[in-house]
C-alpha atoms as a PDB file:
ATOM      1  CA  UNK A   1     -18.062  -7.182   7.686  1.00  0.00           C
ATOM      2  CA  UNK A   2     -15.276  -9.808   7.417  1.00  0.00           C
ATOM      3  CA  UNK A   3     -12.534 -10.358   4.792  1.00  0.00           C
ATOM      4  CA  UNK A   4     -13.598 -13.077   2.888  1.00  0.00           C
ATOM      5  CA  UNK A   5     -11.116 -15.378   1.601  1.00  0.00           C
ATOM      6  CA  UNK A   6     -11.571 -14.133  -2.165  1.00  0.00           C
ATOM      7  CA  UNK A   7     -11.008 -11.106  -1.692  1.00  0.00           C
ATOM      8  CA  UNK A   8      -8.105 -11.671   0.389  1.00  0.00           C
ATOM      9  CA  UNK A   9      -6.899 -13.694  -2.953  1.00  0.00           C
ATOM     10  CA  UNK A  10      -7.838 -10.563  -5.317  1.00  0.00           C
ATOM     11  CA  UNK A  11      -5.875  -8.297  -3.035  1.00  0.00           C
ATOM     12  CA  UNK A  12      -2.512 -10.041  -3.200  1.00  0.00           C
ATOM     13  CA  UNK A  13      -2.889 -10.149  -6.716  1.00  0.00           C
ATOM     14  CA  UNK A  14      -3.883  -6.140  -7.041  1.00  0.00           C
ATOM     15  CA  UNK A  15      -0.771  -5.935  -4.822  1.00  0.00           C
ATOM     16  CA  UNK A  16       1.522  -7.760  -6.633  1.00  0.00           C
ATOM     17  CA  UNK A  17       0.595  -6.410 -10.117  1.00  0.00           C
ATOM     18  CA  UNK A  18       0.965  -2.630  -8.569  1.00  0.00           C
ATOM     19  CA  UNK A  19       3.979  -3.534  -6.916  1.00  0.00           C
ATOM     20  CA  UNK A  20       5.526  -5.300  -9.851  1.00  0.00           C
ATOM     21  CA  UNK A  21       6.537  -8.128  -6.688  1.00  0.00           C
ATOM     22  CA  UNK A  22       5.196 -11.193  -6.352  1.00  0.00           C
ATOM     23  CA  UNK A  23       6.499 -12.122  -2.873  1.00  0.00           C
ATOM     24  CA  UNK A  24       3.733  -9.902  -1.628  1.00  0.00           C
ATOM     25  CA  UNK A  25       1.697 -12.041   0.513  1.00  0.00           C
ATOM     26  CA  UNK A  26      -1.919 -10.971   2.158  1.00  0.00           C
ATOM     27  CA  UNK A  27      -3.055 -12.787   5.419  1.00  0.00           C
ATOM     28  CA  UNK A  28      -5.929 -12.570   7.200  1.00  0.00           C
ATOM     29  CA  UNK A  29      -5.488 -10.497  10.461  1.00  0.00           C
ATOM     30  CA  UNK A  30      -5.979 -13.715  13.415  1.00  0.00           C
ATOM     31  CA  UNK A  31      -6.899 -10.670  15.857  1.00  0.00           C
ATOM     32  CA  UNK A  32      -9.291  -8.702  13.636  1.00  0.00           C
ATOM     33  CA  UNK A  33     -11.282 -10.173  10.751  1.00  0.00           C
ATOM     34  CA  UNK A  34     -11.855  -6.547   9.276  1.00  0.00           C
ATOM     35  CA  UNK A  35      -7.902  -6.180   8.299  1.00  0.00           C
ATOM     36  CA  UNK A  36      -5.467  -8.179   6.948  1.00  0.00           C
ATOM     37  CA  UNK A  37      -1.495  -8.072   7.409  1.00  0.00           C
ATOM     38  CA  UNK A  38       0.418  -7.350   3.910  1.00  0.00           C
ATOM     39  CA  UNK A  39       3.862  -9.266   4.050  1.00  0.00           C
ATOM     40  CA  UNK A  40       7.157  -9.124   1.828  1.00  0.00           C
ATOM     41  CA  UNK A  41       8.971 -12.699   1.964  1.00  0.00           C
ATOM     42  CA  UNK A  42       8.702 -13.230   5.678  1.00  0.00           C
ATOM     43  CA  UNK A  43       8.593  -9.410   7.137  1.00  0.00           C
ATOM     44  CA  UNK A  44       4.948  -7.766   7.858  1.00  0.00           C
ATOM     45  CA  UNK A  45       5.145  -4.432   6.147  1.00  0.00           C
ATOM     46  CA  UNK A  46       1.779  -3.149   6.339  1.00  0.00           C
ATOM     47  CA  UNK A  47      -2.166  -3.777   7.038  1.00  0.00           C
ATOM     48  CA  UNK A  48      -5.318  -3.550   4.834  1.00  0.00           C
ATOM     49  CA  UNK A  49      -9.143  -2.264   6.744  1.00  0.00           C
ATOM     50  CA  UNK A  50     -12.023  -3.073   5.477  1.00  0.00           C
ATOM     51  CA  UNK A  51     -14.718  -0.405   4.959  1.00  0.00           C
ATOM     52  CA  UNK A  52     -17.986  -0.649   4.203  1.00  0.00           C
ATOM     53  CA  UNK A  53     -19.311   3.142   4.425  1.00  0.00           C
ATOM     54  CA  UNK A  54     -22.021   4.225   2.539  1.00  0.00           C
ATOM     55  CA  UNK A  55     -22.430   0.859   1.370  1.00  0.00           C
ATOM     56  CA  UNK A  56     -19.769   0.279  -0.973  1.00  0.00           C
ATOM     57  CA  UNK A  57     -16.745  -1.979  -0.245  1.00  0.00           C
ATOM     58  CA  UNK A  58     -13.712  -0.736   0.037  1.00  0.00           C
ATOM     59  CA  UNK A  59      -9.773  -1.280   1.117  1.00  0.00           C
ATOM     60  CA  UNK A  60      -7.264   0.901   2.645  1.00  0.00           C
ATOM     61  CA  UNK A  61      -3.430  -0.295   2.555  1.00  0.00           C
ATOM     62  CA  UNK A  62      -0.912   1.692   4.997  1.00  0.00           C
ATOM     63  CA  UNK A  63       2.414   1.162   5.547  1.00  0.00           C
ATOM     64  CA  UNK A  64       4.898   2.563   7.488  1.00  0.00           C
ATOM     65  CA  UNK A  65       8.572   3.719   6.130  1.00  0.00           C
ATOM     66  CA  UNK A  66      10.863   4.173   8.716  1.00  0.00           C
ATOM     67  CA  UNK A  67      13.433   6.396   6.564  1.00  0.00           C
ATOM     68  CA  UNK A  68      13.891  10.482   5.190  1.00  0.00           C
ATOM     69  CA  UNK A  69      12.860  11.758   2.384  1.00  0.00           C
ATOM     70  CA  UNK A  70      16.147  11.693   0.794  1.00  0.00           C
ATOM     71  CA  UNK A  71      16.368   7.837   0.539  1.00  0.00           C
ATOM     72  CA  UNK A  72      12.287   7.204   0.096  1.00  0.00           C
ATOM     73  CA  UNK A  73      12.736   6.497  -3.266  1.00  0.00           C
ATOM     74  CA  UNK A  74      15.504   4.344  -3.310  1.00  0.00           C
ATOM     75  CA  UNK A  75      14.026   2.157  -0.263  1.00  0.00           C
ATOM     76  CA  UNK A  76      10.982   1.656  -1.958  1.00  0.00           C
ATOM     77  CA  UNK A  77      12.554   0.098  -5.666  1.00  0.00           C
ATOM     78  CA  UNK A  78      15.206  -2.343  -2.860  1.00  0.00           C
ATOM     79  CA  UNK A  79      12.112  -3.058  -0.540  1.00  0.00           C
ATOM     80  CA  UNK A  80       9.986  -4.177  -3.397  1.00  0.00           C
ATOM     81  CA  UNK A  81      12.702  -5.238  -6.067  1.00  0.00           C
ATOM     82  CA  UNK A  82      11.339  -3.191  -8.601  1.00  0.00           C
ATOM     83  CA  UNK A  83      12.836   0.249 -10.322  1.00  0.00           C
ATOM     84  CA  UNK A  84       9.510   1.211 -11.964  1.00  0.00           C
ATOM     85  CA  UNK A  85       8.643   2.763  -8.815  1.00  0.00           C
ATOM     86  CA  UNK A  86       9.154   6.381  -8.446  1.00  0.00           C
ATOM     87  CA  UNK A  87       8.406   9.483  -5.940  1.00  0.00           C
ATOM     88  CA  UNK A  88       6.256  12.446  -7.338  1.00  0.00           C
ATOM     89  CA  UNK A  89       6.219  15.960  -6.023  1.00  0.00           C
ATOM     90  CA  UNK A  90       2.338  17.104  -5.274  1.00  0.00           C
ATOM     91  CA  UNK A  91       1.222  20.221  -6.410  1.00  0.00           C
ATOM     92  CA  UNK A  92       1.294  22.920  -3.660  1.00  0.00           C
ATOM     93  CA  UNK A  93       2.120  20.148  -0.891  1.00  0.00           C
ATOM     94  CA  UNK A  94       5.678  19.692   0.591  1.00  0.00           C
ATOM     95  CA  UNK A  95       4.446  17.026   3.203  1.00  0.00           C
ATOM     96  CA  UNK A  96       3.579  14.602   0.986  1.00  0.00           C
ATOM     97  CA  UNK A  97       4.300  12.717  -2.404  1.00  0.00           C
ATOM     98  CA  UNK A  98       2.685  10.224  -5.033  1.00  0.00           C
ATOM     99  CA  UNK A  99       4.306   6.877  -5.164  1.00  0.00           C
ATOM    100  CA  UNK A 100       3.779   5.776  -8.820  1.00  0.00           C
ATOM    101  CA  UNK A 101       4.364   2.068 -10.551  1.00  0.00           C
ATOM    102  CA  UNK A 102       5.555   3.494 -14.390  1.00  0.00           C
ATOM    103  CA  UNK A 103       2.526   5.541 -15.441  1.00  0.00           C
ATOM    104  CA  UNK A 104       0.094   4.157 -12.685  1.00  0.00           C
ATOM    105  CA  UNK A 105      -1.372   6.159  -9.141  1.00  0.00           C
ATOM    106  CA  UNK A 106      -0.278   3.908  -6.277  1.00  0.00           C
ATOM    107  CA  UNK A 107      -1.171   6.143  -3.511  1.00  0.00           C
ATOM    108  CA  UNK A 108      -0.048   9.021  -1.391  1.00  0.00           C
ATOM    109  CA  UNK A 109       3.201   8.926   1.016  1.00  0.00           C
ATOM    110  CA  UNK A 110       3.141  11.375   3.751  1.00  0.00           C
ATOM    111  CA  UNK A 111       5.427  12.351   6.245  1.00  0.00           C
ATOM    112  CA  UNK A 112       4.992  11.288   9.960  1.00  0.00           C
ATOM    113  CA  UNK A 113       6.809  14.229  11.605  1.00  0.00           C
ATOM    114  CA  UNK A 114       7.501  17.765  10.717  1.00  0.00           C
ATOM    115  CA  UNK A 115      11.093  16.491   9.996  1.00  0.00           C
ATOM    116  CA  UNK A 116      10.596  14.304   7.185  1.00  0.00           C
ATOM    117  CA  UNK A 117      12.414  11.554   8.900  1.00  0.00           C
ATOM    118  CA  UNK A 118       9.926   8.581   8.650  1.00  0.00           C
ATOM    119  CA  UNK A 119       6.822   8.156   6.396  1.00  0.00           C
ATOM    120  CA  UNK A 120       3.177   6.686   5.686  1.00  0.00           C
ATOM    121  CA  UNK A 121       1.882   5.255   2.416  1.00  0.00           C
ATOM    122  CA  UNK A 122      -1.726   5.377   1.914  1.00  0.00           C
ATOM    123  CA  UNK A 123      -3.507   3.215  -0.621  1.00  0.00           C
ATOM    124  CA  UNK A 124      -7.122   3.627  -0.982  1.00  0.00           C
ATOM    125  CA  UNK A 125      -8.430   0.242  -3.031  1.00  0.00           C
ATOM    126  CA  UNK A 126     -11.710  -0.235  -4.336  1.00  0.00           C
ATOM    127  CA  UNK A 127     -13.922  -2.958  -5.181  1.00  0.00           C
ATOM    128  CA  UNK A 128     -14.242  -2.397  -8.629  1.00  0.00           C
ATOM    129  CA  UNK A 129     -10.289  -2.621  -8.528  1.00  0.00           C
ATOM    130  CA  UNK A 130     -10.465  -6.109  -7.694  1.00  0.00           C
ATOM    131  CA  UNK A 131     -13.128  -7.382 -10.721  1.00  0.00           C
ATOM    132  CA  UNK A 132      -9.836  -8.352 -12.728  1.00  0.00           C
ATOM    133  CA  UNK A 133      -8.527 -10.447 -10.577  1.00  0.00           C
END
């Protein structure tokens, strides 16, 4: 099922809140009306599916970081102006990480290659995550 324009609204604002940015802008995908692109200022960073498994509605945000995880950190709080984000270690996992806003569960990074040299954030969102907005 299609995006719908309000929850395209309630998204950018979940977005911006977690982020702590409000130059987070989400779009409507022309192409496919079961994603939307996520943009910061004028550059596409990422995309948001729809999915409507076992009936409930929910939203997955990805986005690709094209650096090591040396510098992941770091080119998270300059990509999204904001030092409350921060890089936690998993338990028992070495190929991935939490990305935290202060005290708050953004989602899971994880590494792309056995290397470590570029990542992918995954943000599950649901519904019920929206009502506030």
């Amino acid at each position: 099922m299609a995006l719908e324009k309000t929850e395209l609204r309630k998204l950018q604002a979940f977005l911006r809140k977690s982020f702590d940015n409000d130059s987070l802008k989400v779009a409507l995908n022309p192409r496919d009306t079961d994603s939307a692109d996520v943009h910061l200022g004028e550059r596409k960073i990422g995309t948001i599916q729809v999915d409507d498994e076992d009936g409930d509605r929910s939203f997955a945000f990805e986005m690709k970081i094209p650096v090591g995880r040396e510098v992941l950190q770091d080119y998270l709080r300059k990509a999204f102006e904001s030092e409350k984000l921060t890089i936690v270690p998993r338990a028992k996992k070495i190929d991935s990480v939490e990305l935290n806003c202060g005290p708050d569960f953004l989602g899971v990074i994880s590494a792309d290659d056995p290397k470590g040299k570029s990542f992918t954030l995954q943000m599950a969102i649901l519904d019920i995550d929206l009502d506030d907005f």
